[in-house]
N, C-alpha and C. Protein backbone atom coordinates (compact mmCIF):
# COMPACT_ATOMS: atom_id res chain seq x y z
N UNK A 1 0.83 -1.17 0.00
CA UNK A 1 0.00 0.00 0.00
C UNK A 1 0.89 1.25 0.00
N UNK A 2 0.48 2.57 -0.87
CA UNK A 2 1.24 3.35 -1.02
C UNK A 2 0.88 4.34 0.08
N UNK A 3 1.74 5.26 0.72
CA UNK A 3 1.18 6.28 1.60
C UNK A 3 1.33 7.95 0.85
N UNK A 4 0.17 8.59 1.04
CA UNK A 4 0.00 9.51 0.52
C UNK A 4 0.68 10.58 1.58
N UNK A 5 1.30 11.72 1.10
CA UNK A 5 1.81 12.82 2.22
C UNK A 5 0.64 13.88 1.82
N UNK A 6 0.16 14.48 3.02
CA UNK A 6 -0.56 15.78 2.56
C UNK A 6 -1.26 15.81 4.07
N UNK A 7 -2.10 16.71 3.98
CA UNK A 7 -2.74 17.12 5.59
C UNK A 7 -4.11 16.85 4.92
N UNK A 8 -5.22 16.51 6.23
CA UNK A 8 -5.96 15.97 6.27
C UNK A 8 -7.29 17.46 6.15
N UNK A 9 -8.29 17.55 5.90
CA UNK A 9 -9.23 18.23 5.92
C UNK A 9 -9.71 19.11 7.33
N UNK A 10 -9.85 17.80 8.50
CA UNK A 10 -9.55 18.68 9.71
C UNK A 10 -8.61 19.17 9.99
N UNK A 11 -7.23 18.78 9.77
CA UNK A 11 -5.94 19.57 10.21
C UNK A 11 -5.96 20.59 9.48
N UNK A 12 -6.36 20.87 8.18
CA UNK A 12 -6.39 22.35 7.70
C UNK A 12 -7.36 23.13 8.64
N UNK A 13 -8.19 22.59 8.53
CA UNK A 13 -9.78 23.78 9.13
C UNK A 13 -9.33 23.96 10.70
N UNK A 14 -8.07 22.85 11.21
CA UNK A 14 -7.43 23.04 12.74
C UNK A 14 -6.75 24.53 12.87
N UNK A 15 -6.14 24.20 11.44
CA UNK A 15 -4.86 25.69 11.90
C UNK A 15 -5.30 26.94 10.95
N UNK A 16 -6.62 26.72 10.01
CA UNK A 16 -7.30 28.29 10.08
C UNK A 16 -8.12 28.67 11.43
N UNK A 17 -8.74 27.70 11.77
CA UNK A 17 -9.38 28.64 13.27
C UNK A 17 -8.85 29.18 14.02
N UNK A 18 -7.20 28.48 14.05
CA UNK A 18 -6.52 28.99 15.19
C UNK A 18 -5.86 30.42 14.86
N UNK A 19 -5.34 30.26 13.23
CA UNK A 19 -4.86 31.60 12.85
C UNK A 19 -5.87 33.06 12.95
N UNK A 20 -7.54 32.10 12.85
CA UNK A 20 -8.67 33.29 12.57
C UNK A 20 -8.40 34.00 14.34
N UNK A 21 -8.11 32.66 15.40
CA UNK A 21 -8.43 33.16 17.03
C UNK A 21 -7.17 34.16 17.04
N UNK A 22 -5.98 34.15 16.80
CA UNK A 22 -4.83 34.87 17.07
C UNK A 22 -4.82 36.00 15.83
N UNK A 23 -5.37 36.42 15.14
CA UNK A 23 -6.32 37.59 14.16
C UNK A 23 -7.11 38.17 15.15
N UNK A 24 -7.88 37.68 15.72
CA UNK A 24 -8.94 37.93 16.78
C UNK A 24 -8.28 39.23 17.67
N UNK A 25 -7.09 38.05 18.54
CA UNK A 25 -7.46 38.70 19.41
C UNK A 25 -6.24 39.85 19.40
N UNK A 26 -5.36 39.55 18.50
CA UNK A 26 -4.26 40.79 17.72
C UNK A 26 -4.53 41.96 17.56
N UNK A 27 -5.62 41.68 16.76
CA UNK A 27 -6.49 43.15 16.46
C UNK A 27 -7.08 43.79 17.36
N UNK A 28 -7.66 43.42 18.41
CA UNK A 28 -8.50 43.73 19.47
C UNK A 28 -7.15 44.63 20.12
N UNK A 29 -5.90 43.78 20.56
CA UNK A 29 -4.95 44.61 21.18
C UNK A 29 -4.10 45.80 20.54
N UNK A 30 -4.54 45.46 18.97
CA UNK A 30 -3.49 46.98 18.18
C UNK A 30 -4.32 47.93 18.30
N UNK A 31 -5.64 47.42 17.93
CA UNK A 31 -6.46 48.85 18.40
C UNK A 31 -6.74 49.60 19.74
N UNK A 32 -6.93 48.66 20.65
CA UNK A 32 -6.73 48.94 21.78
C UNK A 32 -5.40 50.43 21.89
N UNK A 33 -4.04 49.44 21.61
CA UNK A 33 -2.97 50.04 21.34
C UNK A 33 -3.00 51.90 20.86
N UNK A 34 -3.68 51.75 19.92
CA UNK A 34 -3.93 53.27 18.66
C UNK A 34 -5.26 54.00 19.84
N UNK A 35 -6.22 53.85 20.16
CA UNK A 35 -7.15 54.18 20.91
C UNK A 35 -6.04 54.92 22.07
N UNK A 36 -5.55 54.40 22.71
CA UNK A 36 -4.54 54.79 23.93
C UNK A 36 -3.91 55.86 23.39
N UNK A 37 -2.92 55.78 22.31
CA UNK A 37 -2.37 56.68 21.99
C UNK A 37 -3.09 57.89 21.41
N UNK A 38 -4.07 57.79 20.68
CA UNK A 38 -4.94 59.32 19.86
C UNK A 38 -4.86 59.75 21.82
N UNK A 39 -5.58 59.13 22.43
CA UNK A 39 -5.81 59.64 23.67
C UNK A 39 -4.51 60.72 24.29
N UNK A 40 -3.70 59.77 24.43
CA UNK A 40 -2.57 60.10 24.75
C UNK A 40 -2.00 61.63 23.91
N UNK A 41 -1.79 61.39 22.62
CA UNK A 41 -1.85 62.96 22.32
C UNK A 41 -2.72 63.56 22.24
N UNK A 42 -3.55 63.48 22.40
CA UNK A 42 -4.80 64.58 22.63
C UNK A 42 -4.55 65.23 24.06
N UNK A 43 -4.77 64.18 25.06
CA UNK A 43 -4.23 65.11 26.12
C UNK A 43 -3.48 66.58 26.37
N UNK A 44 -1.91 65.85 25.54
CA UNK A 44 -0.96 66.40 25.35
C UNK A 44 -1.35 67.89 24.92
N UNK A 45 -1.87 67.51 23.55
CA UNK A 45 -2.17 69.37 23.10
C UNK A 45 -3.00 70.00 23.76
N UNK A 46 -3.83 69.24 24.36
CA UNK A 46 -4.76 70.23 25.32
C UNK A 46 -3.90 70.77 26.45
N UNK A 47 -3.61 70.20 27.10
CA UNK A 47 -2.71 70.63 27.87
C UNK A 47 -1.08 71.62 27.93
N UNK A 48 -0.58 70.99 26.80
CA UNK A 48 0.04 71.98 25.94
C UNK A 48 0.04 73.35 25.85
N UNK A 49 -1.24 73.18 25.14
CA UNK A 49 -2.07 74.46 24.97
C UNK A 49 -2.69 75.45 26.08
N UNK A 50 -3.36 74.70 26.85
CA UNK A 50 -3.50 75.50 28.16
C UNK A 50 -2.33 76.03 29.22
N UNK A 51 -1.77 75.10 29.21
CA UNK A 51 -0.05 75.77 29.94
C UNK A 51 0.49 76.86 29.18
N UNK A 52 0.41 76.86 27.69
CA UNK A 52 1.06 77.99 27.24
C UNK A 52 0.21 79.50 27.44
N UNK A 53 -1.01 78.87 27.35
CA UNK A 53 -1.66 80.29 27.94
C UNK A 53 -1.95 80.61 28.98
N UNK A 54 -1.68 79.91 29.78
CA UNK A 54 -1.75 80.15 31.30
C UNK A 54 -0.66 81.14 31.77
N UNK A 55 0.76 80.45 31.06
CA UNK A 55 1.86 80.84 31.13
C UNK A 55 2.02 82.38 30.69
N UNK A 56 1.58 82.59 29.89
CA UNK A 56 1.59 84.12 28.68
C UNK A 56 0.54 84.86 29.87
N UNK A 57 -0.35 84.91 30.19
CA UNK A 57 -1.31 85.56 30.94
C UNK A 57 -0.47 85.56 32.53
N UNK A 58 -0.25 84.85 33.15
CA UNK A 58 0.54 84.37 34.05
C UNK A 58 1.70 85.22 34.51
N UNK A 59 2.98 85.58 33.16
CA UNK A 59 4.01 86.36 33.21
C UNK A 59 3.64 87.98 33.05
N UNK A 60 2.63 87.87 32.58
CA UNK A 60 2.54 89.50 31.75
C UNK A 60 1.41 90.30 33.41
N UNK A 61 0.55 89.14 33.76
CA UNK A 61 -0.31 89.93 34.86
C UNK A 61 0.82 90.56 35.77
N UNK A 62 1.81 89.17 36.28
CA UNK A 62 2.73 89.26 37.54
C UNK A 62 3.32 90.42 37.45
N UNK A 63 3.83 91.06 35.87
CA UNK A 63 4.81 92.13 35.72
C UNK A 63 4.17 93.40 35.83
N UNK A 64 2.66 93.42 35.49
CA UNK A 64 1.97 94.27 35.29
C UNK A 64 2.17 95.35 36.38
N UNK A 65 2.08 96.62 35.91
CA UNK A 65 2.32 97.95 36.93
C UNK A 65 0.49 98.17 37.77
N UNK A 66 -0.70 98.01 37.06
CA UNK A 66 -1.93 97.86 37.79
C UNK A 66 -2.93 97.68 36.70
N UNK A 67 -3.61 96.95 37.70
CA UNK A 67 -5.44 96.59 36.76
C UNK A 67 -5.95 98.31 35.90
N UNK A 68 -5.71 98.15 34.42
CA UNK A 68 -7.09 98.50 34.08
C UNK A 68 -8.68 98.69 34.03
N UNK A 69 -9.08 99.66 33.72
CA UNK A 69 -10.83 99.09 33.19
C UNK A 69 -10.81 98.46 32.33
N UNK A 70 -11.38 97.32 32.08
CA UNK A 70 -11.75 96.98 30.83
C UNK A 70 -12.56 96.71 29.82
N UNK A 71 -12.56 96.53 28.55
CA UNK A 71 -13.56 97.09 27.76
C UNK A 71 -15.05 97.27 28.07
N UNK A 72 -15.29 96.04 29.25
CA UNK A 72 -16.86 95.88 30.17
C UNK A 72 -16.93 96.73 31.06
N UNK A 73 -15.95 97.55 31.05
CA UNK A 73 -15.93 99.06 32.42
C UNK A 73 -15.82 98.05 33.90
N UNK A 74 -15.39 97.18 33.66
CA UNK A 74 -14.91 96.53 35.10
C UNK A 74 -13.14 96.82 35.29
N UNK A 75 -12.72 96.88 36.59
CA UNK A 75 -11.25 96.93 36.35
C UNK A 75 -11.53 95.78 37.67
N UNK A 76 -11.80 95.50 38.32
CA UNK A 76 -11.84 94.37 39.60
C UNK A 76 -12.91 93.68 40.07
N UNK A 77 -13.44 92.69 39.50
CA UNK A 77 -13.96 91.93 40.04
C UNK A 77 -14.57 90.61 39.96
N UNK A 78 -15.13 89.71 40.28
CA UNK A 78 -15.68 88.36 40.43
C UNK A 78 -16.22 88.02 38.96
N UNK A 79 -15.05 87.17 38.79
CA UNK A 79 -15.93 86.56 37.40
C UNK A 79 -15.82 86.88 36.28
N UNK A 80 -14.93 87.97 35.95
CA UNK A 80 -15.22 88.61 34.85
C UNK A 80 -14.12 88.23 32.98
N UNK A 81 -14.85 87.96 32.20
CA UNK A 81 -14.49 87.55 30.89
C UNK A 81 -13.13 88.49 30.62
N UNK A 82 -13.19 89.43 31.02
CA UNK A 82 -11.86 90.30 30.11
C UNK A 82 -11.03 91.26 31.44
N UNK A 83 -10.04 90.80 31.69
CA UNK A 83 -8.81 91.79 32.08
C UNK A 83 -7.70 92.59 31.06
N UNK A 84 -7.84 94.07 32.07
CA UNK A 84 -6.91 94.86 31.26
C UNK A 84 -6.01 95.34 32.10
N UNK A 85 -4.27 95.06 31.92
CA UNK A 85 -3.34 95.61 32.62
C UNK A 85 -2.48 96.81 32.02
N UNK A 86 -1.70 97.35 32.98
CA UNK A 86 -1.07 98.68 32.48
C UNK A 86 0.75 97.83 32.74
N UNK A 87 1.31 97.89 31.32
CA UNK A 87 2.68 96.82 31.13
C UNK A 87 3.35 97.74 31.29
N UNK A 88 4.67 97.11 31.95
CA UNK A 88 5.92 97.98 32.32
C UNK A 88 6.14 98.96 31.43
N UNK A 89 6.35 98.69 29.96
CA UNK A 89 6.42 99.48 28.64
C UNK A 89 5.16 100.97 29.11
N UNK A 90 4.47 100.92 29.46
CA UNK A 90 3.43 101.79 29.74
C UNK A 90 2.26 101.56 28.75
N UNK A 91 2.33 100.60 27.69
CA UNK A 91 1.19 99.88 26.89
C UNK A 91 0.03 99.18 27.97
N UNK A 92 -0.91 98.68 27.31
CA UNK A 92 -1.82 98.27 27.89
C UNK A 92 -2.14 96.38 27.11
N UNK A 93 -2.67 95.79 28.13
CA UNK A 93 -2.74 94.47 27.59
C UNK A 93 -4.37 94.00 27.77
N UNK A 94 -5.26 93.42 27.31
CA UNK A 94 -6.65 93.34 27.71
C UNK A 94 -6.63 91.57 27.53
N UNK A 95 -6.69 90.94 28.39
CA UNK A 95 -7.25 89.54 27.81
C UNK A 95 -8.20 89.07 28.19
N UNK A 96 -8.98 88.01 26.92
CA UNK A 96 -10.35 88.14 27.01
C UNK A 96 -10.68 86.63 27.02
N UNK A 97 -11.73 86.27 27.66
CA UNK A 97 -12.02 84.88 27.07
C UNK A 97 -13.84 85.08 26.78
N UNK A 98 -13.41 84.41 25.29
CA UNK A 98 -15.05 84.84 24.35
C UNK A 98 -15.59 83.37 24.60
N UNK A 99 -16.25 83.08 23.62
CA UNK A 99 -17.18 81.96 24.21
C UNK A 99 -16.50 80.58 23.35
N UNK A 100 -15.22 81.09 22.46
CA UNK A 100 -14.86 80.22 22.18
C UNK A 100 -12.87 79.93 22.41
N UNK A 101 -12.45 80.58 22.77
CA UNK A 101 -11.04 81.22 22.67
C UNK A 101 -10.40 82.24 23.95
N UNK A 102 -8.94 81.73 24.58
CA UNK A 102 -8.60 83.18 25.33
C UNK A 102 -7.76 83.79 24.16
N UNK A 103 -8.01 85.31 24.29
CA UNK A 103 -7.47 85.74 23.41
C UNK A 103 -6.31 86.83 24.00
N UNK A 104 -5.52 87.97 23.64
CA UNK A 104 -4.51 89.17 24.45
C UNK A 104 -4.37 89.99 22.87
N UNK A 105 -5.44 90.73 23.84
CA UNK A 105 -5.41 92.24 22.12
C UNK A 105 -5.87 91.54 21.48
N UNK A 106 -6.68 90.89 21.39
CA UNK A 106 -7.33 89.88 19.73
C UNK A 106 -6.53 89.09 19.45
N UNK A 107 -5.04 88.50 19.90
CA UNK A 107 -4.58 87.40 18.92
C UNK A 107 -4.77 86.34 19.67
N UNK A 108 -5.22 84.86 19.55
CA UNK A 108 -6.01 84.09 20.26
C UNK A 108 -4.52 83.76 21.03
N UNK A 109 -4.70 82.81 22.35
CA UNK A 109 -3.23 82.17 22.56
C UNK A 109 -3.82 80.77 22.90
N UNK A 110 -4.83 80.29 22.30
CA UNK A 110 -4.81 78.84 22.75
C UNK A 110 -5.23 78.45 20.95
N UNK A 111 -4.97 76.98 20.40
CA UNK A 111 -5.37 76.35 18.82
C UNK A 111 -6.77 76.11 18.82
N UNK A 112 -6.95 76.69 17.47
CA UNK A 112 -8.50 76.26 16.75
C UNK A 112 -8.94 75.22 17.08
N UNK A 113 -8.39 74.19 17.30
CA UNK A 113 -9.49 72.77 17.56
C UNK A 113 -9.61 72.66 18.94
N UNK A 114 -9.47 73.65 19.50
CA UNK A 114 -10.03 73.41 21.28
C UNK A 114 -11.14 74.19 21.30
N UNK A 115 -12.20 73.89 22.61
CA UNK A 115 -13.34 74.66 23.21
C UNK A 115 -12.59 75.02 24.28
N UNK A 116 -13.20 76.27 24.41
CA UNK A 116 -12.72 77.18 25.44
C UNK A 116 -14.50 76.73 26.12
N UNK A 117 -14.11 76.62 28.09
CA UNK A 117 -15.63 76.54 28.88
C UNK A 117 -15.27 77.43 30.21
N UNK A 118 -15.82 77.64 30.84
CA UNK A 118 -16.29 78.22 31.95
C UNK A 118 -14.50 78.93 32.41
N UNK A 119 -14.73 80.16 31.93
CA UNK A 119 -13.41 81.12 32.07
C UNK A 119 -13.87 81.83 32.68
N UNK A 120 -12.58 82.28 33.47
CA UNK A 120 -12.85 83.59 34.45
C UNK A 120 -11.53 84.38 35.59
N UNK A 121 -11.98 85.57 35.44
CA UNK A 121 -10.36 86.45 36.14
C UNK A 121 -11.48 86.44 37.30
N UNK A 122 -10.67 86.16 38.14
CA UNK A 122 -11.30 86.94 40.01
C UNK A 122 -10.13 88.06 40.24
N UNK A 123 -10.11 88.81 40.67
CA UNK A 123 -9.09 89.91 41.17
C UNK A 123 -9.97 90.40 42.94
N UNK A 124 -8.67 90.59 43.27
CA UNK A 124 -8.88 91.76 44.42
C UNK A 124 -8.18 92.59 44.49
N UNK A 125 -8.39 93.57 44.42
CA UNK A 125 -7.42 95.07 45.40
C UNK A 125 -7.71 94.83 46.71
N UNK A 126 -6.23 95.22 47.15
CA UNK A 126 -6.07 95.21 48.69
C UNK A 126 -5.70 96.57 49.09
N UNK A 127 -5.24 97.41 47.98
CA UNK A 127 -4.92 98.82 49.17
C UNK A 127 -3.92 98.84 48.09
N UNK A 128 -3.10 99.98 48.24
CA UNK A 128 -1.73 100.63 48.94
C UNK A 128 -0.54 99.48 49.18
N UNK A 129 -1.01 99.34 50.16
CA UNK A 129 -0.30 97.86 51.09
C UNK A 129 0.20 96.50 50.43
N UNK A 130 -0.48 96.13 50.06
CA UNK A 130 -0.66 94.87 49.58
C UNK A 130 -0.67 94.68 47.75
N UNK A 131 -0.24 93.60 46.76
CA UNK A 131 -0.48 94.09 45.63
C UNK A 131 -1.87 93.16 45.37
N UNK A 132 -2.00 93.43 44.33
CA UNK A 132 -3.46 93.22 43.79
C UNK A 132 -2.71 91.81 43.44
N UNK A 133 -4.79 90.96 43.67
CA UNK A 133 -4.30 89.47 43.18
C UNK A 133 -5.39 89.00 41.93
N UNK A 134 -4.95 88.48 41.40
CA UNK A 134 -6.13 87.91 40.21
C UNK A 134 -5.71 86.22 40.07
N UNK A 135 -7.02 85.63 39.90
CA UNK A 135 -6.93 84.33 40.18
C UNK A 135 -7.77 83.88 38.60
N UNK A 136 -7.27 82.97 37.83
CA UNK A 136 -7.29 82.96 36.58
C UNK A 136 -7.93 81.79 36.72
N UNK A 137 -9.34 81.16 36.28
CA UNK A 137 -9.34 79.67 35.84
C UNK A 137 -10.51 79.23 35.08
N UNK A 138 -9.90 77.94 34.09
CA UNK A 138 -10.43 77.86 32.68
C UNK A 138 -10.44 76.49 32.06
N UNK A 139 -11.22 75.94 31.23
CA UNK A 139 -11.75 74.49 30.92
C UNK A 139 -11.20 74.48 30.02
N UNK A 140 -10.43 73.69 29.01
CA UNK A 140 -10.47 73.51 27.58
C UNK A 140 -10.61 72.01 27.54
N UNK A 141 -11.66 71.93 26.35
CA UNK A 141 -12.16 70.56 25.98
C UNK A 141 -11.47 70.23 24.53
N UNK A 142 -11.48 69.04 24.00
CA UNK A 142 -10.68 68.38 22.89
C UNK A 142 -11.92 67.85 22.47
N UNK A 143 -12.41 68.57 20.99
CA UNK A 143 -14.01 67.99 20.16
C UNK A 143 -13.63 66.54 20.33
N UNK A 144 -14.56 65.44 20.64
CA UNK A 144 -14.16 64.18 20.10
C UNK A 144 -15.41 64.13 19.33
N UNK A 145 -14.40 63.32 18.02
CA UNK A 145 -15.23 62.95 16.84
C UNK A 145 -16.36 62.11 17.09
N UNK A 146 -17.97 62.01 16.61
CA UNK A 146 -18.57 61.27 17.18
C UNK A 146 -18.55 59.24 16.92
N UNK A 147 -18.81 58.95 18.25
CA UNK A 147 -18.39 57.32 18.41
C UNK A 147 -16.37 57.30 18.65
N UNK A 148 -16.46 58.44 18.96
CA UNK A 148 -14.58 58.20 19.38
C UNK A 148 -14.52 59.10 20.51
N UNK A 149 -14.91 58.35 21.52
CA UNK A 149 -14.91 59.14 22.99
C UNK A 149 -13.06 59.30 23.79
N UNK A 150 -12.53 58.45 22.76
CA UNK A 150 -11.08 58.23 22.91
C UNK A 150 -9.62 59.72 22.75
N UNK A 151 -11.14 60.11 21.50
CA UNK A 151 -10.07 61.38 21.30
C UNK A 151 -10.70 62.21 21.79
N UNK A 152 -11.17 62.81 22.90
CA UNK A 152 -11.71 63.84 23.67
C UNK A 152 -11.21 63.99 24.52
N UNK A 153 -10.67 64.95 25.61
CA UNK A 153 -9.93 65.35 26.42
C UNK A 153 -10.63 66.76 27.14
N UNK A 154 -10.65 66.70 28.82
CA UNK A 154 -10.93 68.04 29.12
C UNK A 154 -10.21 67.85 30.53
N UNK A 155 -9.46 69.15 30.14
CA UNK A 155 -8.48 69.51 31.56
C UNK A 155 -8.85 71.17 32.10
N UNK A 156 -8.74 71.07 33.40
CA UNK A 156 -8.99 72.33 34.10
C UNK A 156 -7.40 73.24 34.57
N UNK A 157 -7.69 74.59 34.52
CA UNK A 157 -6.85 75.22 34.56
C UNK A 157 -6.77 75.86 35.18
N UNK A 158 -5.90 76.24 36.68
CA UNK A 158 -6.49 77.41 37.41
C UNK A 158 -4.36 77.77 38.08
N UNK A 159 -4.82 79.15 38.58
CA UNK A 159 -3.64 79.65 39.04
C UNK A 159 -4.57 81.19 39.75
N UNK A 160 -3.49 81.28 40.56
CA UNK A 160 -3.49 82.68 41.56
C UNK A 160 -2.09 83.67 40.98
N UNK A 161 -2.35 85.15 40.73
CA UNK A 161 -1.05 85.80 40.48
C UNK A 161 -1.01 87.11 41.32
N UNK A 162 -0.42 87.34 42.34
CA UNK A 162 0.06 88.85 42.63
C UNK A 162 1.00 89.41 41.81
N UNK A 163 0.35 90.86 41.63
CA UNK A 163 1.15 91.14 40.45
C UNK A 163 2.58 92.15 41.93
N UNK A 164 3.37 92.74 40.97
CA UNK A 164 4.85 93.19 41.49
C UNK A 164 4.64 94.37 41.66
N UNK A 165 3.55 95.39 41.39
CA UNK A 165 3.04 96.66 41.40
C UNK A 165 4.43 97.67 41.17
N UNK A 166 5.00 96.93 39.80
CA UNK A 166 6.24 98.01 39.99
C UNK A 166 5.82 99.51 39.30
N UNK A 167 6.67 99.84 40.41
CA UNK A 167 6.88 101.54 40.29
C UNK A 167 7.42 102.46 38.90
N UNK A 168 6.10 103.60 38.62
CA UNK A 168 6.09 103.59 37.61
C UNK A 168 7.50 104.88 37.53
C-alpha cells in the first residue's frame, strides 16, 4: 500500500481557526494600542495648549504695573471675561475669554481645535499695602469625533497671580 503525504481536511480547518483566534485577538490589542495613543496625544495638546496660555497671561499679569478698566468698564472683580493691565512698557494688555477662545489684544493664545468653557479672572485690590491678586481659571475641551470618545480630552486650569506693582 502506497502512503499519501498531505494534511488531512480537519488539520487544515485546525490551523485556520486557530490563525482566525490569534487575528482575533491581535487586532483587538493593536487597536486597543492606537485608541490609547490618539488619547494620549490629545491630552498632550490640550494641555500643551492650556499651559502655554496660562503661562503668557501668568508672566505679563505678575509684571503688570496695575489693573485696568476693561472694555466691560470693570477693572476688579468676580468673574469677569476680560482683564486689562497697564505693562511695564506703559502699553496696555486686555485679555479676554469669548465663548470660544482666550485671546490678548485679539490674537487668540490657545489652537482652533479646542473649546474654550467656563473662564474667568477673580481679582482683588487690597490697598496701597498689599499688591493686587487675580486668580485665573479655565476648561479647555478636545471635540471628540462622534463614536470616538477616545479622542476627547478636558483639563482644568487654574492659578493665583500677585502682580509686582512696579513703580512707575
Amino acid at each position: 500500500m502506497v502512503k499519501k503525504k498531505g494534511f488531512t481536511l480537519i488539520e487544515i480547518l485546525v490551523v485556520v481557526s486557530l490563525f482566525g483566534i490569534i487575528a482575533v485577538i491581535g487586532s483587538g490589542s493593536f487597536f486597543s494600542l492606537l485608541r490609547g495613543s490618539t488619547k494620549s496625544k490629545t491630552v498632550s495638546a490640550v494641555k500643551q495648549n492650556g499651559d502655554y496660555a496660562l503661562g503668557v497671561m501668568e508672566r505679563m499679569i505678575r509684571n503688570a504695573r496695575y489693573l485696568e478698566e476693561n472694555s466691560n468698564e470693570q477693572t476688579c472683580e468676580l468673574g469677569m471675561t476680560r482683564i486689562k493691565i497697564k505693562n511695564p512698557d506703559g502699553g496696555s494688555t486686555e485679555f479676554s475669554c469669548d465663548s470660544s477662545t482666550i485671546s490678548s489684544n485679539s490674537g487668540e493664545l490657545i489652537s482652533g481645535g479646542l473649546t474654550l468653557s467656563s473662564c474667568a479672572f477673580d481679582c482683588r485690590e487690597d490697598g496701597d499695602l498689599d499688591p493686587d491678586v487675580v486668580a485665573i481659571s479655565f476648561t479647555l475641551l478636545s471635540g471628540a469625533s462622534v463614536g470616538h470618545p477616545e479622542e476627547g480630552a478636558v483639563i482644568d486650569f487654574k492659578t493665583t497671580i500677585s502682580l509686582r506693582n512696579i513703580p512707575e
